[in-house]
N, C-alpha and C. Protein backbone atom coordinates (compact mmCIF):
# COMPACT_ATOMS: atom_id res chain seq x y z
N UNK A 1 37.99 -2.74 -38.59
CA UNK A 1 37.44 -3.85 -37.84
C UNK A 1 35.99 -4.08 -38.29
N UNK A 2 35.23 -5.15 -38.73
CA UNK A 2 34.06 -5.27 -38.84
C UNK A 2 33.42 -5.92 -37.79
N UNK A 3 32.22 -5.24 -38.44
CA UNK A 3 31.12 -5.29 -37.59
C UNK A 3 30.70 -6.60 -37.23
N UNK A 4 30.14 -7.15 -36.15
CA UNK A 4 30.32 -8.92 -35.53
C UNK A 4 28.91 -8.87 -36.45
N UNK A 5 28.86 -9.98 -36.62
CA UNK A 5 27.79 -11.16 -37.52
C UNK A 5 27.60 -9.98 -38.86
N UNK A 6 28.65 -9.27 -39.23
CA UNK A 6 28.26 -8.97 -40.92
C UNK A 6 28.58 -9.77 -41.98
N UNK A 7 28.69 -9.22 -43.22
CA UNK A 7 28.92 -10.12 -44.24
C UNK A 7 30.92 -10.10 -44.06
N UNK A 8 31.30 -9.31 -43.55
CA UNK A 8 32.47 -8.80 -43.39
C UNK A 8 33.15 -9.51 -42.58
N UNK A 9 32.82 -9.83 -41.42
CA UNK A 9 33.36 -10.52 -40.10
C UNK A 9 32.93 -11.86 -40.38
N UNK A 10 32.03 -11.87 -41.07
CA UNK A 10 31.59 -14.10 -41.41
C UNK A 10 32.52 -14.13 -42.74
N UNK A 11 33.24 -13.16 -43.25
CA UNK A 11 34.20 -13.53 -44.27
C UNK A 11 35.67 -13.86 -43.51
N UNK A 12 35.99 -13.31 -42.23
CA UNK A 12 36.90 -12.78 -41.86
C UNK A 12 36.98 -13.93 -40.64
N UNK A 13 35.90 -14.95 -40.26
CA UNK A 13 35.79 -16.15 -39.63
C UNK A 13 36.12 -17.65 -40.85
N UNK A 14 35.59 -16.95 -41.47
CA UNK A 14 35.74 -18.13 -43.24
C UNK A 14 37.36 -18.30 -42.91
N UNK A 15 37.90 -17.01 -43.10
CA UNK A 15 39.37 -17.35 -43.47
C UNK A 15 40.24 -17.93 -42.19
N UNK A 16 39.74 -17.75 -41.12
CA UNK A 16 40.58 -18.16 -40.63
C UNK A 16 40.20 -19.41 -39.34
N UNK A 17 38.90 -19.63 -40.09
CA UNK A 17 39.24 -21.90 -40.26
C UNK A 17 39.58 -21.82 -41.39
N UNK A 18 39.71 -21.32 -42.61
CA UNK A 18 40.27 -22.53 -43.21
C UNK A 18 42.01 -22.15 -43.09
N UNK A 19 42.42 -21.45 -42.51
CA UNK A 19 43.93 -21.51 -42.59
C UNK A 19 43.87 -22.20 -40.75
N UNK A 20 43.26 -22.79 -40.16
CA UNK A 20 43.27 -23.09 -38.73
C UNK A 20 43.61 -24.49 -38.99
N UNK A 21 45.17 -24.83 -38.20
CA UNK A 21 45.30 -26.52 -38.85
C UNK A 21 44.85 -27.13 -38.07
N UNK A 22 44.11 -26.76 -36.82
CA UNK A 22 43.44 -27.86 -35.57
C UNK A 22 42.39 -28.59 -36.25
N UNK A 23 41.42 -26.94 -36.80
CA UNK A 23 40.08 -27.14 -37.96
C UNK A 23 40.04 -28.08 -39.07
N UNK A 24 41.74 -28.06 -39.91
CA UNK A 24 41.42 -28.44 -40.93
C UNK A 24 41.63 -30.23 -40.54
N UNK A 25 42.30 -30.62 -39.41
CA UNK A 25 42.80 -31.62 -39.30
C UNK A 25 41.04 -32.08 -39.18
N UNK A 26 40.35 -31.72 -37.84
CA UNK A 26 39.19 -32.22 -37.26
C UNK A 26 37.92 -32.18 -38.34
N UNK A 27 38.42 -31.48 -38.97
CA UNK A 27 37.15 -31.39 -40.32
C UNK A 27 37.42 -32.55 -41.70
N UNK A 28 38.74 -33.20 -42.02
CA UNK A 28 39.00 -34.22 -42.59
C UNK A 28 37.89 -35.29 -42.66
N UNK A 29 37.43 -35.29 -43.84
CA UNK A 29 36.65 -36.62 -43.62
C UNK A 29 35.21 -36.29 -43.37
N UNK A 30 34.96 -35.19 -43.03
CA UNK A 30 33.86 -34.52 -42.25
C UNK A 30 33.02 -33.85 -43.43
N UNK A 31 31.32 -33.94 -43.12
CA UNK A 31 30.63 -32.89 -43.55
C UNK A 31 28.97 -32.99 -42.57
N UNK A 32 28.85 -31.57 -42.71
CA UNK A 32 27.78 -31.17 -42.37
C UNK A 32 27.24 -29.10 -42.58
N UNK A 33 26.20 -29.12 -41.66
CA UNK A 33 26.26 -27.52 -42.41
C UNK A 33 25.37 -26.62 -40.82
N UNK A 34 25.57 -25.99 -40.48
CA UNK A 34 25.56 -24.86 -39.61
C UNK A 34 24.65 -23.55 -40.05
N UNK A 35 23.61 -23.47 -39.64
CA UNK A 35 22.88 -21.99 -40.02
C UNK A 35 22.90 -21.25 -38.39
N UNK A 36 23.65 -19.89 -38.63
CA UNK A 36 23.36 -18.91 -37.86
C UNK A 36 22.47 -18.20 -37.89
N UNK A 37 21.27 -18.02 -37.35
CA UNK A 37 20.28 -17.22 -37.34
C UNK A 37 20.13 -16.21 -35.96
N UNK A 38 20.56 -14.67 -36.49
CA UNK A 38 20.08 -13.22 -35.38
C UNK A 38 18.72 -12.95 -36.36
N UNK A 39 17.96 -13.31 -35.20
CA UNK A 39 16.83 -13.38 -35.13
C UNK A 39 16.33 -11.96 -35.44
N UNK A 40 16.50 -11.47 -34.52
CA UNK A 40 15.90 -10.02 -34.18
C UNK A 40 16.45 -8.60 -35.36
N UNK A 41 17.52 -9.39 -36.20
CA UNK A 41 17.69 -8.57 -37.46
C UNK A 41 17.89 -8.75 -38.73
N UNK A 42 16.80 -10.59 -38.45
CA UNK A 42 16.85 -10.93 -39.69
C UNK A 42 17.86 -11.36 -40.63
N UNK A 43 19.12 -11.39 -40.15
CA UNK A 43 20.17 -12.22 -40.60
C UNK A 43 20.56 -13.92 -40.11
N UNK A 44 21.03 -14.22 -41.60
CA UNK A 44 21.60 -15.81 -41.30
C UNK A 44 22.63 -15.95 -42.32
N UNK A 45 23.19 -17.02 -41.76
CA UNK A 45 24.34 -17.49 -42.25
C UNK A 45 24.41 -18.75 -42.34
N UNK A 46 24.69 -18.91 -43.53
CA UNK A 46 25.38 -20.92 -43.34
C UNK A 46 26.73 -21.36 -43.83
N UNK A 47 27.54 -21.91 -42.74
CA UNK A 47 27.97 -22.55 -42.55
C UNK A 47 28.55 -23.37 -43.05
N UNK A 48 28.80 -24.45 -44.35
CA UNK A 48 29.27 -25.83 -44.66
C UNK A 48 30.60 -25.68 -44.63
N UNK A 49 30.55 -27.29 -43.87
CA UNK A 49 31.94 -27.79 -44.29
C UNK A 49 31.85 -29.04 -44.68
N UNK A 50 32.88 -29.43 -45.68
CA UNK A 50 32.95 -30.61 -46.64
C UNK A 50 34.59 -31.32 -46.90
N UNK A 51 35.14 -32.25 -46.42
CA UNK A 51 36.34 -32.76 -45.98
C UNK A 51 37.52 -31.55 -46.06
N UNK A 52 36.98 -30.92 -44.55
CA UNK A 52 38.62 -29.83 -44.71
C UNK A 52 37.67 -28.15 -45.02
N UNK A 53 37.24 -28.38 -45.76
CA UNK A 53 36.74 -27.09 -47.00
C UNK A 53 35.35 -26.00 -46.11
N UNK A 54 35.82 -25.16 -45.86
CA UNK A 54 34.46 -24.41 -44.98
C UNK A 54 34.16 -23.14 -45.68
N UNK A 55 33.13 -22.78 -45.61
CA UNK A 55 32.39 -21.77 -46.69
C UNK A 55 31.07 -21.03 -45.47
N UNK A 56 31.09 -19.93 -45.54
CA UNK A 56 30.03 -19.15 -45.02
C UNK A 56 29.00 -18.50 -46.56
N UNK A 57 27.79 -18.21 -46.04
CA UNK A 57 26.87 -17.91 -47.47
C UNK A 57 25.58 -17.51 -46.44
N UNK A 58 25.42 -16.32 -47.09
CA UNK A 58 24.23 -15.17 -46.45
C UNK A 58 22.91 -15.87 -46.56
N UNK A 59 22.31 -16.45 -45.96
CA UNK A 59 20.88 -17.33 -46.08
C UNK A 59 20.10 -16.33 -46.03
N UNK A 60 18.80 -17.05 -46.17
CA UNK A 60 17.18 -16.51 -45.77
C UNK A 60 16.92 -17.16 -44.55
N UNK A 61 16.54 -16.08 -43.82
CA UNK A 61 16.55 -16.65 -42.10
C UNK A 61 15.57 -18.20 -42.57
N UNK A 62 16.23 -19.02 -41.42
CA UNK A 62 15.38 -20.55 -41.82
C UNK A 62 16.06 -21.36 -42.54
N UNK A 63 16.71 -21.06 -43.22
CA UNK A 63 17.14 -21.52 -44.31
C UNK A 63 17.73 -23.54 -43.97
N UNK A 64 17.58 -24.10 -44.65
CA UNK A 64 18.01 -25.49 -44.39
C UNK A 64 19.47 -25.57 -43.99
N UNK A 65 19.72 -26.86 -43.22
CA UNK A 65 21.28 -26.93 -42.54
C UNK A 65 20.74 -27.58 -41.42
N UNK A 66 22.24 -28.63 -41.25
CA UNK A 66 21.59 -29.89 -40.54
C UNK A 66 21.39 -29.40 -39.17
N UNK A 67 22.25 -28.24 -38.42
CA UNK A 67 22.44 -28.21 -37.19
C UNK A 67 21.85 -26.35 -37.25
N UNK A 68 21.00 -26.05 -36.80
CA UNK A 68 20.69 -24.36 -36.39
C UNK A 68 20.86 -23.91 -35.29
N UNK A 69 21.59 -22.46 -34.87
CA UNK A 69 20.93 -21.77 -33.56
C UNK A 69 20.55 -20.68 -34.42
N UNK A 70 19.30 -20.40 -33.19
CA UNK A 70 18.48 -18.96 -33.43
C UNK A 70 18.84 -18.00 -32.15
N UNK A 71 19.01 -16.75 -32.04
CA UNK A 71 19.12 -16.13 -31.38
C UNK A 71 18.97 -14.66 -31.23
N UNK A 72 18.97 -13.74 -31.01
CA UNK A 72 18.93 -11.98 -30.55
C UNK A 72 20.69 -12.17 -30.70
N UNK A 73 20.74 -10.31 -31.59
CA UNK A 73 22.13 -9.82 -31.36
C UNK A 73 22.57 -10.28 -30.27
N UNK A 74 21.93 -9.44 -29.39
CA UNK A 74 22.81 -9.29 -27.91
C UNK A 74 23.16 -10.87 -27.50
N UNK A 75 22.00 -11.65 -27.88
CA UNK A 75 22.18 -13.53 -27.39
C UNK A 75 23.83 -13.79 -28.05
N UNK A 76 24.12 -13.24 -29.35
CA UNK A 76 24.97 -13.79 -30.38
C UNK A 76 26.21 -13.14 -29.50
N UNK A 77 25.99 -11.51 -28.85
CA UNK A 77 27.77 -10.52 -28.37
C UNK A 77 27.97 -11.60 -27.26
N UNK A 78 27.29 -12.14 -26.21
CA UNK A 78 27.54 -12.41 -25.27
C UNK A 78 28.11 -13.94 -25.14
N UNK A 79 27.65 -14.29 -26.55
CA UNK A 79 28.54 -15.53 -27.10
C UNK A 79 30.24 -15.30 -27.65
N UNK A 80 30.00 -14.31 -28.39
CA UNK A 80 31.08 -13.96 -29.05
C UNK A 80 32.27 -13.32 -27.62
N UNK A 81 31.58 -12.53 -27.00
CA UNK A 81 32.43 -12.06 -25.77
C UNK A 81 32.64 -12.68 -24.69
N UNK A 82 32.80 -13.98 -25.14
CA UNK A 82 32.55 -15.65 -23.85
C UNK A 82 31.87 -15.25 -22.47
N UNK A 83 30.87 -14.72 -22.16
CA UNK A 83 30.03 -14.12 -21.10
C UNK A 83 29.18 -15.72 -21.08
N UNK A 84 29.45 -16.20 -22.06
CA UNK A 84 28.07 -17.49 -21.82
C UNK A 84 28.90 -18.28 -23.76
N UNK A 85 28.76 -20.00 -22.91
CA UNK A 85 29.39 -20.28 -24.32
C UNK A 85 27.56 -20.77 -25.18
N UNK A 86 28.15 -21.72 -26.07
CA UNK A 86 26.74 -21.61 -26.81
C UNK A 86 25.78 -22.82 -25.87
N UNK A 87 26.59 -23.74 -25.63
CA UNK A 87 25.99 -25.05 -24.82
C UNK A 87 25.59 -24.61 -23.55
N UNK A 88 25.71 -23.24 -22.99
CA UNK A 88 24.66 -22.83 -21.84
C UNK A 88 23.66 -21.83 -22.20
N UNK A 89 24.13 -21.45 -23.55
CA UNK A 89 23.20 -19.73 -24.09
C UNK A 89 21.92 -21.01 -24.48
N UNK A 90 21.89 -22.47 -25.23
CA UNK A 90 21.13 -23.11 -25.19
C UNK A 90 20.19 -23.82 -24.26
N UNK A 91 21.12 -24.32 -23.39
CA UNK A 91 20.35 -24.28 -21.99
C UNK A 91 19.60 -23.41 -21.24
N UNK A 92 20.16 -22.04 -21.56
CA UNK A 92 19.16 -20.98 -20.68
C UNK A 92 18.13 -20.74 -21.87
N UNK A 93 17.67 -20.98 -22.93
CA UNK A 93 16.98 -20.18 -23.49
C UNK A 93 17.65 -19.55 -24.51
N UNK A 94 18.55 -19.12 -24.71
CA UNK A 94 18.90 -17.74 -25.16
C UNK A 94 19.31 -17.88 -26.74
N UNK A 95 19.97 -19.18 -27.06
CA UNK A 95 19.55 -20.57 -28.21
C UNK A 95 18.82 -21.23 -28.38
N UNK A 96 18.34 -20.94 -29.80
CA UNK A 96 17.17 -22.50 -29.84
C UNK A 96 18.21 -22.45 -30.64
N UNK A 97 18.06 -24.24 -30.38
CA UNK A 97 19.00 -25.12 -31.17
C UNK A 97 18.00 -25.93 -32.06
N UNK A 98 18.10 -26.72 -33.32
CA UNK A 98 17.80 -27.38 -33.86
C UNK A 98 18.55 -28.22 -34.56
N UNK A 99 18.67 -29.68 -34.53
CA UNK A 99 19.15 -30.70 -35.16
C UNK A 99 18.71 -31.56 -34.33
N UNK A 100 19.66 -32.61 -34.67
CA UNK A 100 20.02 -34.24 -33.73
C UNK A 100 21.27 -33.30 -32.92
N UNK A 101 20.02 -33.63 -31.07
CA UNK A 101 21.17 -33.72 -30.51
C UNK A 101 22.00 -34.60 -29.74
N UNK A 102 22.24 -35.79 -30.31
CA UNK A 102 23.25 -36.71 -30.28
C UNK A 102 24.40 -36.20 -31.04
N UNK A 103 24.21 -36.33 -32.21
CA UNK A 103 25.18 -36.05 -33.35
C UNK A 103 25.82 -35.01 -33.25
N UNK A 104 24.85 -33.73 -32.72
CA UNK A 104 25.77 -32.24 -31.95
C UNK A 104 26.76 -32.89 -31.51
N UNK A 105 26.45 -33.45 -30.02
CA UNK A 105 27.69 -33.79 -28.54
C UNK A 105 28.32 -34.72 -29.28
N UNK A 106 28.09 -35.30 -30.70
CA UNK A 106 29.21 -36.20 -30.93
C UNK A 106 30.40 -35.18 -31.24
N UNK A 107 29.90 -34.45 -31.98
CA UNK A 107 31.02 -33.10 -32.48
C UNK A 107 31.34 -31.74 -32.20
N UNK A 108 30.90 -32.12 -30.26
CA UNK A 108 31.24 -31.10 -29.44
C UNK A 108 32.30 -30.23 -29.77
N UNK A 109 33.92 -30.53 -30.19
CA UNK A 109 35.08 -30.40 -30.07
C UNK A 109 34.89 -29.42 -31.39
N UNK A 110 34.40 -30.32 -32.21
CA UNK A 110 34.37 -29.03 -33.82
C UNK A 110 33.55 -27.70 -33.10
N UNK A 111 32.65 -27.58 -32.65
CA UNK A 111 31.93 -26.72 -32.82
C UNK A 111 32.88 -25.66 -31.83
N UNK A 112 33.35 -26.37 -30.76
CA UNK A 112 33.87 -25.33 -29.40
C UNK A 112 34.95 -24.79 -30.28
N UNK A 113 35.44 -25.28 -31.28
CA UNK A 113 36.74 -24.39 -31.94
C UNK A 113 36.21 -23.49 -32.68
N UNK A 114 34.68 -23.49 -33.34
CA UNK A 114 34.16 -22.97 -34.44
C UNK A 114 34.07 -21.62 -33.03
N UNK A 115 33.55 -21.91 -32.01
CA UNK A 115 33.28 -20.32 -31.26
C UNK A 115 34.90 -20.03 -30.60
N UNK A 116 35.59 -20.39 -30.67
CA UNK A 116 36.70 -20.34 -30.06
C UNK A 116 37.15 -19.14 -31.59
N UNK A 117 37.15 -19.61 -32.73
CA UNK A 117 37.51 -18.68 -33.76
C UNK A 117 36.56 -17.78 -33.95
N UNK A 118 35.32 -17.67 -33.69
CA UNK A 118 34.61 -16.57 -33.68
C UNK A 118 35.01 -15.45 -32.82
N UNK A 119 34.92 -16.14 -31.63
CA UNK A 119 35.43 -15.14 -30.68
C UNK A 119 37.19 -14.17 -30.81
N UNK A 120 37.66 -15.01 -31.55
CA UNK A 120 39.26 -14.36 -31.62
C UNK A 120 39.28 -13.54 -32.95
N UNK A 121 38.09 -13.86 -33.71
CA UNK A 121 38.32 -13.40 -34.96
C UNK A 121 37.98 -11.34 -34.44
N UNK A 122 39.02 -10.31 -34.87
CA UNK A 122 38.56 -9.18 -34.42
C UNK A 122 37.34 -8.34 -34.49
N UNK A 123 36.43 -7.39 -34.16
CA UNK A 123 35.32 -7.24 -34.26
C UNK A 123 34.49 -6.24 -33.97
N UNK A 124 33.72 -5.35 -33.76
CA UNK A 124 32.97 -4.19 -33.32
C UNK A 124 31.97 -4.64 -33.23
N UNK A 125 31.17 -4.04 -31.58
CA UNK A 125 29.52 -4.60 -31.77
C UNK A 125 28.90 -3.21 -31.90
């Protein structure tokens, strides 16, 4: 089982949007790019997807991407262990978010599947 937000478990989320046919349907047509940033250990991740096609890639915390959250491990388990989804971990604080947030709530539905497969994807904290 790997470890949640490694290089291991963001490989092991890769694979399974792209074999997810809800994902691949709602991602048709679609692009944009996603940076995960745990703050507190200096890891990030990005994100792209490009009609259908999704790819994770180990950033430099900061790193460019249209839509960011920043957060603490523990901010990221308590996401992953649906204790709090991301659209309230943002509201309380516990996310900083960065982008347009119009364009987010336009693509509410992508993103709730993107934590919906995080969370199912298996894991150790």
């Amino acid at each position: 089982m790997a470890k949640y937000m490694s290089d291991e478990y963001v490989s092991h989320v890769q694979v399974a949007l792209t074999q997810d046919p809800k994902w691949a349907e709602t991602t048709r047509n679609f692009k944009t790019s996603i940076a995960f940033n745990v703050t507190d250990l200096g890891q990030s991740y990005v994100m792209s997807v490009e009609n259908g096609a999704t790819t994770f890639q180990k950033a430099a915390p900061g790193a460019a991407a249209e839509f960011s959250f920043d957060g603490t491990y523990d901010s990221w388990v308590k996401v992953a262990k649906g204790e709090l989804d991301m659209q309230s971990a943002v509201l309380k604080g516990q996310l900083k978010f960065r982008g347009s947030l119009t364009k987010i709530l336009m693509y509410k539905d992508r993103f709730i599947r993107v934590a919906e497969i995080m969370r199912d994807v298996p894991k150790e904290f």
